[in-house]
Protein backbone atom coordinates (compact mmCIF):
# COMPACT_ATOMS: atom_id res chain seq x y z
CA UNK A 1 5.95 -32.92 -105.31
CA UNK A 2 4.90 -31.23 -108.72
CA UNK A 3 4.27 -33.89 -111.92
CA UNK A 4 6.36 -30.86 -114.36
CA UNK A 5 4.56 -32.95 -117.28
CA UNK A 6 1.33 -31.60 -116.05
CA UNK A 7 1.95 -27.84 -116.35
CA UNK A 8 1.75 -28.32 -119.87
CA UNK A 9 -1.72 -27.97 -119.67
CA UNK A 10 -4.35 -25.13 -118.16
CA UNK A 11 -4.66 -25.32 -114.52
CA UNK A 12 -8.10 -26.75 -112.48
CA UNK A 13 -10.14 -24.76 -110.61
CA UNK A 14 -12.49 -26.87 -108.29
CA UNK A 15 -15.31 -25.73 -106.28
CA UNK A 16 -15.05 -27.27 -102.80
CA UNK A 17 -17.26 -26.69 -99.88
CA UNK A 18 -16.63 -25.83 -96.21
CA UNK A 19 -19.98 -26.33 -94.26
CA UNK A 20 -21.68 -28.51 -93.14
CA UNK A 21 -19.05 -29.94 -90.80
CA UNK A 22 -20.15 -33.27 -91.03
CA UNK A 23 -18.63 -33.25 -95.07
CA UNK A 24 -15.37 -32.45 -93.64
CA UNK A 25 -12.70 -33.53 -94.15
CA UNK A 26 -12.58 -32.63 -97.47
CA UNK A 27 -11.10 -34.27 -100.27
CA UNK A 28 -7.65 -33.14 -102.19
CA UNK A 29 -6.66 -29.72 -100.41
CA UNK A 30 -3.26 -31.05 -99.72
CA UNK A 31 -2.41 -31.33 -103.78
CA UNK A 32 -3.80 -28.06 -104.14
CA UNK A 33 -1.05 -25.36 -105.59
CA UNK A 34 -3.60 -22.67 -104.42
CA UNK A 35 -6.46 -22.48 -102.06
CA UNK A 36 -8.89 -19.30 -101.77
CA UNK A 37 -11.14 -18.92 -98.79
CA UNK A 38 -13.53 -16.33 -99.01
CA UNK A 39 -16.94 -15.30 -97.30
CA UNK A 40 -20.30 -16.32 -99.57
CA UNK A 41 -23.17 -15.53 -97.30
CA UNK A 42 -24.34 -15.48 -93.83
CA UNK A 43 -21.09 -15.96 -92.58
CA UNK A 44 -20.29 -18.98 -94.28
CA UNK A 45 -17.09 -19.34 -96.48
CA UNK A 46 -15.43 -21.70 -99.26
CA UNK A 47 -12.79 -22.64 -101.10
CA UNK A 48 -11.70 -22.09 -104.90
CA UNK A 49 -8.36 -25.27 -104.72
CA UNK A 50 -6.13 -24.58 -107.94
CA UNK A 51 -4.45 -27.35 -109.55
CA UNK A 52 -1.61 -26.84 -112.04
CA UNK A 53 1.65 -29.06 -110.37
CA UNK A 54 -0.44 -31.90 -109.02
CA UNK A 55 -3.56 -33.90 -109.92
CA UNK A 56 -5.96 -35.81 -107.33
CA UNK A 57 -8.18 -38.53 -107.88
CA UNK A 58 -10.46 -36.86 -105.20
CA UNK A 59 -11.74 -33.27 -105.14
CA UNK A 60 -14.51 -32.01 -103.29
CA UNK A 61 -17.11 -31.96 -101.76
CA UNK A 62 -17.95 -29.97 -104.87
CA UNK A 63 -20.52 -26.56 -104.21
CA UNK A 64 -21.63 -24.17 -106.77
CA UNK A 65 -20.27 -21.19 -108.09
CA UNK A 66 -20.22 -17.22 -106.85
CA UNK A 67 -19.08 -13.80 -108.08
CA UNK A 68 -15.97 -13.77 -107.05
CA UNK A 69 -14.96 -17.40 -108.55
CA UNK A 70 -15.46 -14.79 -112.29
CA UNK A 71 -11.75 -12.76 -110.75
CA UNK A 72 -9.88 -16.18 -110.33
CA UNK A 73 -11.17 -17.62 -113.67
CA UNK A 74 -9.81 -13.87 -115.07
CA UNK A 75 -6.44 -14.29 -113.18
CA UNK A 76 -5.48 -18.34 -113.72
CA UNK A 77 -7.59 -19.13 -116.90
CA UNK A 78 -8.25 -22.47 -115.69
CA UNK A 79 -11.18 -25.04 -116.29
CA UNK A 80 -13.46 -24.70 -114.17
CA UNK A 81 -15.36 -27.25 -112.35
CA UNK A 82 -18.45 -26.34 -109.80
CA UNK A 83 -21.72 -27.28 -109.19
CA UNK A 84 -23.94 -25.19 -110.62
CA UNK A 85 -24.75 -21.32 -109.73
CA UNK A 86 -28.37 -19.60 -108.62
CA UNK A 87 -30.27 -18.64 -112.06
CA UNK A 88 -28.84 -15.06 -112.48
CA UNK A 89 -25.13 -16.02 -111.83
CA UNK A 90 -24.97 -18.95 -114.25
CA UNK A 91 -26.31 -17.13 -117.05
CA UNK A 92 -23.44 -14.12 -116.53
CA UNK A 93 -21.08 -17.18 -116.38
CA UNK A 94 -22.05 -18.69 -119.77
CA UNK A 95 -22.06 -15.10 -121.02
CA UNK A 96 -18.44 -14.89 -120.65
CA UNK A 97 -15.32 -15.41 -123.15
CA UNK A 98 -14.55 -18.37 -121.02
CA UNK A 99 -17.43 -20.32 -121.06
CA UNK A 100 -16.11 -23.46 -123.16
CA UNK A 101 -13.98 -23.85 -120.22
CA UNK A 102 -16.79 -24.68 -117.33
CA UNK A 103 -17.56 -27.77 -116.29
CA UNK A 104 -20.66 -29.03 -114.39
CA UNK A 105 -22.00 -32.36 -113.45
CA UNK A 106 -23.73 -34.12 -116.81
CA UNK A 107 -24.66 -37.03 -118.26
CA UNK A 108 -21.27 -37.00 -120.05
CA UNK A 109 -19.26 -36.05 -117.66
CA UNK A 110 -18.87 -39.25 -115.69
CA UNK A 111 -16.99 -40.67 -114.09
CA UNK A 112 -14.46 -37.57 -113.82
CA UNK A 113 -17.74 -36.03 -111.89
CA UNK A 114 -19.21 -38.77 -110.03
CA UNK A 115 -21.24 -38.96 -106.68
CA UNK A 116 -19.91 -40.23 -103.57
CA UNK A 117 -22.36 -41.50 -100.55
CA UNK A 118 -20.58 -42.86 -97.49
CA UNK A 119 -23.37 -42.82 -95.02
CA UNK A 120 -25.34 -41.97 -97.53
CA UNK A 121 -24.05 -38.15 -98.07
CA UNK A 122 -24.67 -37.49 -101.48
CA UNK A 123 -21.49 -35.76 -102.22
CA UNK A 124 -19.88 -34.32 -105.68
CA UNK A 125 -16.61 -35.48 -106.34
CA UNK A 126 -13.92 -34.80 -108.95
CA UNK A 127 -11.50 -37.80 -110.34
CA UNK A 128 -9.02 -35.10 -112.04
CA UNK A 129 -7.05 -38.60 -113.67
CA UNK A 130 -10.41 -38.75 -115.90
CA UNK A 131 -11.04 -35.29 -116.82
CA UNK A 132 -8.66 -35.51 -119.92
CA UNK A 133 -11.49 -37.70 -121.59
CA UNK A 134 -14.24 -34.88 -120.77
CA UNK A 135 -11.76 -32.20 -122.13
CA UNK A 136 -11.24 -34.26 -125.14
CA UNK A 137 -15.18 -35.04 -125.56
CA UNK A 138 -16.00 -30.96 -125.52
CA UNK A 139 -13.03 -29.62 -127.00
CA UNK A 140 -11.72 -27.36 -124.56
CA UNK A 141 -9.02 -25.43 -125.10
CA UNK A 142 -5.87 -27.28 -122.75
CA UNK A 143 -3.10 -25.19 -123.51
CA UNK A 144 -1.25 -23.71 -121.13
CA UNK A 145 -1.90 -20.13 -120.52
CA UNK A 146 0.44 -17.56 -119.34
CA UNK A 147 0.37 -17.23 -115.63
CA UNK A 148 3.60 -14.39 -115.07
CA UNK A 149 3.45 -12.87 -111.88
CA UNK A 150 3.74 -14.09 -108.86
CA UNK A 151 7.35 -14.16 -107.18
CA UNK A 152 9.40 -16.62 -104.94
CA UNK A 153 12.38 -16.91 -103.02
CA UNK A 154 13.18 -19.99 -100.10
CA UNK A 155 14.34 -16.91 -98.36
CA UNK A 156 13.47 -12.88 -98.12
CA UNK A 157 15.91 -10.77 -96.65
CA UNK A 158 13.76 -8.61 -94.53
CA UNK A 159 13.18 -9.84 -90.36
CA UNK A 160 9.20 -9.83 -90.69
CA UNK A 161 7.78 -9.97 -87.48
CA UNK A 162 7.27 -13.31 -85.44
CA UNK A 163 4.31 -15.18 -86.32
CA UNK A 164 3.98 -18.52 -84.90
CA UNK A 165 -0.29 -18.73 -84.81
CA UNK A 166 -2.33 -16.82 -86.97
CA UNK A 167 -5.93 -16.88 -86.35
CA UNK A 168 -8.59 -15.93 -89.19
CA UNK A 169 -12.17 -15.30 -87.98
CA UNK A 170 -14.60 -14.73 -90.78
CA UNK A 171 -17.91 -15.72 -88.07
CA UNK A 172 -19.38 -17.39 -85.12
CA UNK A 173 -19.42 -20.28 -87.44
CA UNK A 174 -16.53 -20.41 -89.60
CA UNK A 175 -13.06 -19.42 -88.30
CA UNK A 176 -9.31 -21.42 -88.31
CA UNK A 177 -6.34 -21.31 -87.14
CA UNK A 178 -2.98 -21.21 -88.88
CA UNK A 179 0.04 -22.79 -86.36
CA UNK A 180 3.65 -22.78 -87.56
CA UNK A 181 5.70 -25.97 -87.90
CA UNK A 182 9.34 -25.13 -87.69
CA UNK A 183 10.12 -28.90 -88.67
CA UNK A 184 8.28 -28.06 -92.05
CA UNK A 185 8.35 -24.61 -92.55
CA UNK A 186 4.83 -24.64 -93.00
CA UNK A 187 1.52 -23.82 -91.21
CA UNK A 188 -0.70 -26.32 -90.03
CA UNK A 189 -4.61 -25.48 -90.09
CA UNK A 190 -6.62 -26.32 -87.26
CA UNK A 191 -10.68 -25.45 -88.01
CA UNK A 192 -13.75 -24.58 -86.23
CA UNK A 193 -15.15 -27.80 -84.15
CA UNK A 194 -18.30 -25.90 -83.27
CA UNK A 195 -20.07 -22.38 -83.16
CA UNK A 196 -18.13 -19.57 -81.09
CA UNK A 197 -20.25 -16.37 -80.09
CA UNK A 198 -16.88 -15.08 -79.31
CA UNK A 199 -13.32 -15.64 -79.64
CA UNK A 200 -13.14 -17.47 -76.31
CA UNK A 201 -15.12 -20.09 -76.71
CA UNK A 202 -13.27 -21.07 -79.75
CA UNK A 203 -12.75 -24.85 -80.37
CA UNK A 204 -10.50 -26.15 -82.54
CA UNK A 205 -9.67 -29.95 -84.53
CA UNK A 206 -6.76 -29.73 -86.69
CA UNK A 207 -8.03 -30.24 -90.37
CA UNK A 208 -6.50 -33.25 -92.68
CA UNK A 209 -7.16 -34.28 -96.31
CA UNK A 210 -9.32 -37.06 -96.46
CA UNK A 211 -7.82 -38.46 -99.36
CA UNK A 212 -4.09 -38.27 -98.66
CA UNK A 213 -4.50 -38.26 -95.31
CA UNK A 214 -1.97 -35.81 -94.31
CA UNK A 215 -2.55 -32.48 -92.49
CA UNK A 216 -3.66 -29.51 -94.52
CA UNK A 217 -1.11 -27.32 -94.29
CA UNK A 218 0.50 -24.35 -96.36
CA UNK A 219 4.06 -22.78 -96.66
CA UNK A 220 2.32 -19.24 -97.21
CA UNK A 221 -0.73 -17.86 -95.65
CA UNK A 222 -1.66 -14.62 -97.24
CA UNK A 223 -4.41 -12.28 -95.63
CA UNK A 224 -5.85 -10.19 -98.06
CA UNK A 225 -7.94 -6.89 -96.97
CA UNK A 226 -10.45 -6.36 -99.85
CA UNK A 227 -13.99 -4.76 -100.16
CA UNK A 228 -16.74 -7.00 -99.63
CA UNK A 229 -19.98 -5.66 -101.14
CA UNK A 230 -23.23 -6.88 -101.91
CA UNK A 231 -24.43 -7.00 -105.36
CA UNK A 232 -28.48 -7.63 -104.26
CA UNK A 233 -29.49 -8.81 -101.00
CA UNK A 234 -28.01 -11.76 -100.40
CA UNK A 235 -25.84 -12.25 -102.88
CA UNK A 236 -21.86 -10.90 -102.25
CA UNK A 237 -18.82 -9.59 -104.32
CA UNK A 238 -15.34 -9.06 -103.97
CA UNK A 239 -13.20 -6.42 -105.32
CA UNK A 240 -9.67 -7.38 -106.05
CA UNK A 241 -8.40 -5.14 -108.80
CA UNK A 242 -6.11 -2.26 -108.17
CA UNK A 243 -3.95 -3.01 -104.93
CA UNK A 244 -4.33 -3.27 -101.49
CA UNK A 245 -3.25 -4.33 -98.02
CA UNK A 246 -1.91 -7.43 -97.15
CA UNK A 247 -0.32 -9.95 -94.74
CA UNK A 248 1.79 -12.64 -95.81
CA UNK A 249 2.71 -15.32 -93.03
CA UNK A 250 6.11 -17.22 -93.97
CA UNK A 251 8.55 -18.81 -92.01
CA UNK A 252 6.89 -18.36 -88.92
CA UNK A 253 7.34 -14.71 -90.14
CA UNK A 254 4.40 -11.97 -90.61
CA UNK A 255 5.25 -9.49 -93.25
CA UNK A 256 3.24 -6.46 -94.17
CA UNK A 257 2.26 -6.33 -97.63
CA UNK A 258 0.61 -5.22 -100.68
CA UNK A 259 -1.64 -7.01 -103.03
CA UNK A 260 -1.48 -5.94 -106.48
CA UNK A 261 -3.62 -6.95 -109.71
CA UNK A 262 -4.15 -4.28 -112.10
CA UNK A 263 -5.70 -5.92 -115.32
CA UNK A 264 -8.39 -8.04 -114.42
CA UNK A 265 -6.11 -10.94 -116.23
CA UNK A 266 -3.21 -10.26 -114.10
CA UNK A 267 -2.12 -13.02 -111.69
CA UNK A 268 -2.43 -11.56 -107.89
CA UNK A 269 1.35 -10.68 -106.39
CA UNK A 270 2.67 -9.16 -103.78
CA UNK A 271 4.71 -6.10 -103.42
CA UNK A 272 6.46 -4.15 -101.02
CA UNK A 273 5.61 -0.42 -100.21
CA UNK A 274 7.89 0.39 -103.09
CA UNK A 275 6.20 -1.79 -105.76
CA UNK A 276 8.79 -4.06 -106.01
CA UNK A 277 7.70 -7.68 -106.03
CA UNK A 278 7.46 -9.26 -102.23
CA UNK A 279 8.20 -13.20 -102.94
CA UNK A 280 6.47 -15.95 -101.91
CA UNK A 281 8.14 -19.21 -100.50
CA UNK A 282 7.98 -21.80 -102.92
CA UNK A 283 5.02 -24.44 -102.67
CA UNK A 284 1.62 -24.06 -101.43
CA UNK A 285 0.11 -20.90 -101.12
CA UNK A 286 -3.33 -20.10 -99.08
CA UNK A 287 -5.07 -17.23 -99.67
CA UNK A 288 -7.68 -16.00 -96.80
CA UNK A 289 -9.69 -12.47 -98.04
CA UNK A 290 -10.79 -10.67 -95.77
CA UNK A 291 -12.54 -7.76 -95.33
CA UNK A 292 -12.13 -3.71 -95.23
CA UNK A 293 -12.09 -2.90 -92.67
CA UNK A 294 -10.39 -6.34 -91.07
CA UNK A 295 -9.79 -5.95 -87.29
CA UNK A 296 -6.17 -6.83 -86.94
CA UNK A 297 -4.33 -7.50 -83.50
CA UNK A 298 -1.02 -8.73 -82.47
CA UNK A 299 -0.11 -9.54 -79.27
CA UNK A 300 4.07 -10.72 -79.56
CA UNK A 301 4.02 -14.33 -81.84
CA UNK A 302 0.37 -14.63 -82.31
CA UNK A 303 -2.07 -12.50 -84.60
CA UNK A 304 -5.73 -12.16 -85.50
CA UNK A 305 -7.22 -11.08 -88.23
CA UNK A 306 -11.20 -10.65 -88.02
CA UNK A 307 -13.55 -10.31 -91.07
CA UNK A 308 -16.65 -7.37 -91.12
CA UNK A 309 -19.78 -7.89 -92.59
CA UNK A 310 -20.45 -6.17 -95.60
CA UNK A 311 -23.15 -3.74 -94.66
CA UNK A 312 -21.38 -3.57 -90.98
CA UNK A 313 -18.73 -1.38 -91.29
C-alpha cells in the first residue's frame, strides 16, 4: 500500500546488487514501485528499485553505478543512491545537471547509509526513514518532479495471449523465472539457484525480500528489446530513446508492445502499434531489458525470452 504523503517528494533510486548469490535475498524489492534489471558485464545483471509510494528501512545490498543508471536518472529525476562508479563513469556523473542529487556512502551520510555484516558480509544498506536528514544536510532539491506518462487500467480490453510462466535468460549465470498467481494477479519470481550451460539444467528457488519477508513478485513484467552496445571494452550501454519492441506480461496475459521514450526526460510507456498508450495494471511494475536481437519462443502458456551478447549478434 502507497504512503500518498510521500509522493510529495522526488522519488529514490537505489542501486541494488544481484550476484553473488550468497547476498541474496536482497533487501526492500517488495516496496519497490519500479525495478529495472539489466545486463552490466560478463553476463551478470542488476537492479535500479524506484521508490516514490513506499519507503523501506532496508535497501540493498547497495553496488555501484553504470551507464545506463544516467537514462533512469533522465526519465524519474530521482535521488540517487549507489556505491560509487569506476573512475571515468563517476566523473561523467558529477558532470551532469543532476549531480546535487547523488548520493554515496560518506562520513555524513550515516546512518541512512550504513554497513550491515551478518556473517561478516560487509554489505551497503539504505535506511530510506533517515535519508530526509541527509537531504536536509546537502540541500537537495525534494520537490516533486513531473513524472506524466505512463498509463494504467485494472483491465485492457484486448485478449493478449496466455502467459502463465515467463522465463528471462540474460546467461549461464543469471536467469529467472516469472510464474503467474491467479489468487494475486501477480507474478511470482523464482531465480537462478546455480549456473546453467543450458536451459535444461536450469534450477530454480523462488526469490523473497529479506526484509518484509514476502515473495518478490510484480503485477507487470515488461520485456524490453533494446540495443546493448559497448562503449570500451568492458564497459556496456543501453539505448532506450526512440521506441521499440516490447512484451508486457499482465494478468497471466502476454501482450505485444511498444516502448516509447522520445525526449531523454520522458518517462518510458507503452503503446500499441497505433501509438496510442498500452496501460499498465496498477502497482508494481518490473522492467527486464533485453537485448536486440532477443530470442523469443512460445510454446502455448509459457514463453522465453533470451538475451544476446553485445558483440554476438
Amino acid at each position: 500500500m502507497e504512503n500518498s504523503h510521500l509522493l510529495v517528494r522526488r522519488p529514490v533510486l537505489v542501486k541494488v546488487e544481484n550476484l553473488p548469490r550468497e547476498h541474496r535475498p536482497q533487501f526492500g524489492l517488495t516496496l519497490a514501485d519500479i525495478v529495472y534489471e539489466y545486463h552490466t558485464e560478463e553476463g551478470s545483471t542488476r537492479f535500479a528499485a524506484l521508490f516514490y509510494g513506499n519507503n523501506a528501512e532496508k535497501v540493498g545490498p547497495i553496488r555501484s553505478a553504470r551507464f545506463f543508471d544516467i537514462r533512469l536518472i533522465q526519465m524519474y529525476k530521482p535521488i540517487f543512491v549507489f556505491g560509487s562508479a569506476y573512475r571515468d563513469l563517476l566523473k561523467h556523473l558529477f558532470e551532469q545537471d543532476f549531480k546535487d542529487r547523488l548520493v554515496l556512502e560518506g562520513p555524513n551520510t550515516a546512518p541512512a547509509l550504513y554497513r550491515y555484516e551478518p556473517q561478516g558480509k560487509n554489505l551497503l544498506l539504505l535506511n530510506m526513514e533517515e535519508l530526509q536528514a541527509v537531504i536536509d544536510r546537502y540541500g537537495i532539491d525534494n520537490h516533486p518532479p513531473e513524472l506524466d506518462g505512463m498509463s494504467f487500467a485494472f483491465v485492457v480490453d484486448e485478449p493478449g495471449e496466455p502467459a502463465s510462466r515467463v522465463y528471462v535468460r540474460y546467461s549461464a549465470a543469471i536467469y529467472n523465472r516469472w510464474d503467474y498467481d491467479p489468487a494475486s494477479g501477480r507474478y511470482l519470481r523464482f531465480v537462478d539457484e546455480g549456473n546453467a550451460a543450458t536451459p535444461q539444467k536450469e534450477m530454480y528457488v523462488q526469490l523473497t525480500d529479506r526484509l518484509t519477508g514476502e515473495p518478490v513478485a510484480a503485477e507487470n513484467v515488461v520485456m524490453i528489446l533494446a540495443e546493448n552496445f559497448v562503449v570500451t571494452p568492458g564497459v556496456f550501454d543501453i539505448l532506450l530513446t526512440g521506441k521499440g519492441e516490447a512484451y508486457l506480461a499482465r494478468d497471466g496475459r502476454m501482450h505485444r508492445v511498444f516502448w516509447v521514450r522520445e525526449e531523454d526526460d520522458d518517462v518510458l510507456s507503452l503503446a500499441r502499434e497505433d501509438g496510442t498508450p498500452f496501460p499498465f495494471k496498477p502497482g508494481q511494475t518490473w522492467f527486464e531489458v533485453m537485448s536486440i536481437p532477443t530470442d523469443v519462443q512460445q510454446q502455448e502458456d509459457v514463453w522465453r525470452f533470451t538475451f544476446t551478447m553485445p558483440g554476438e549478434e
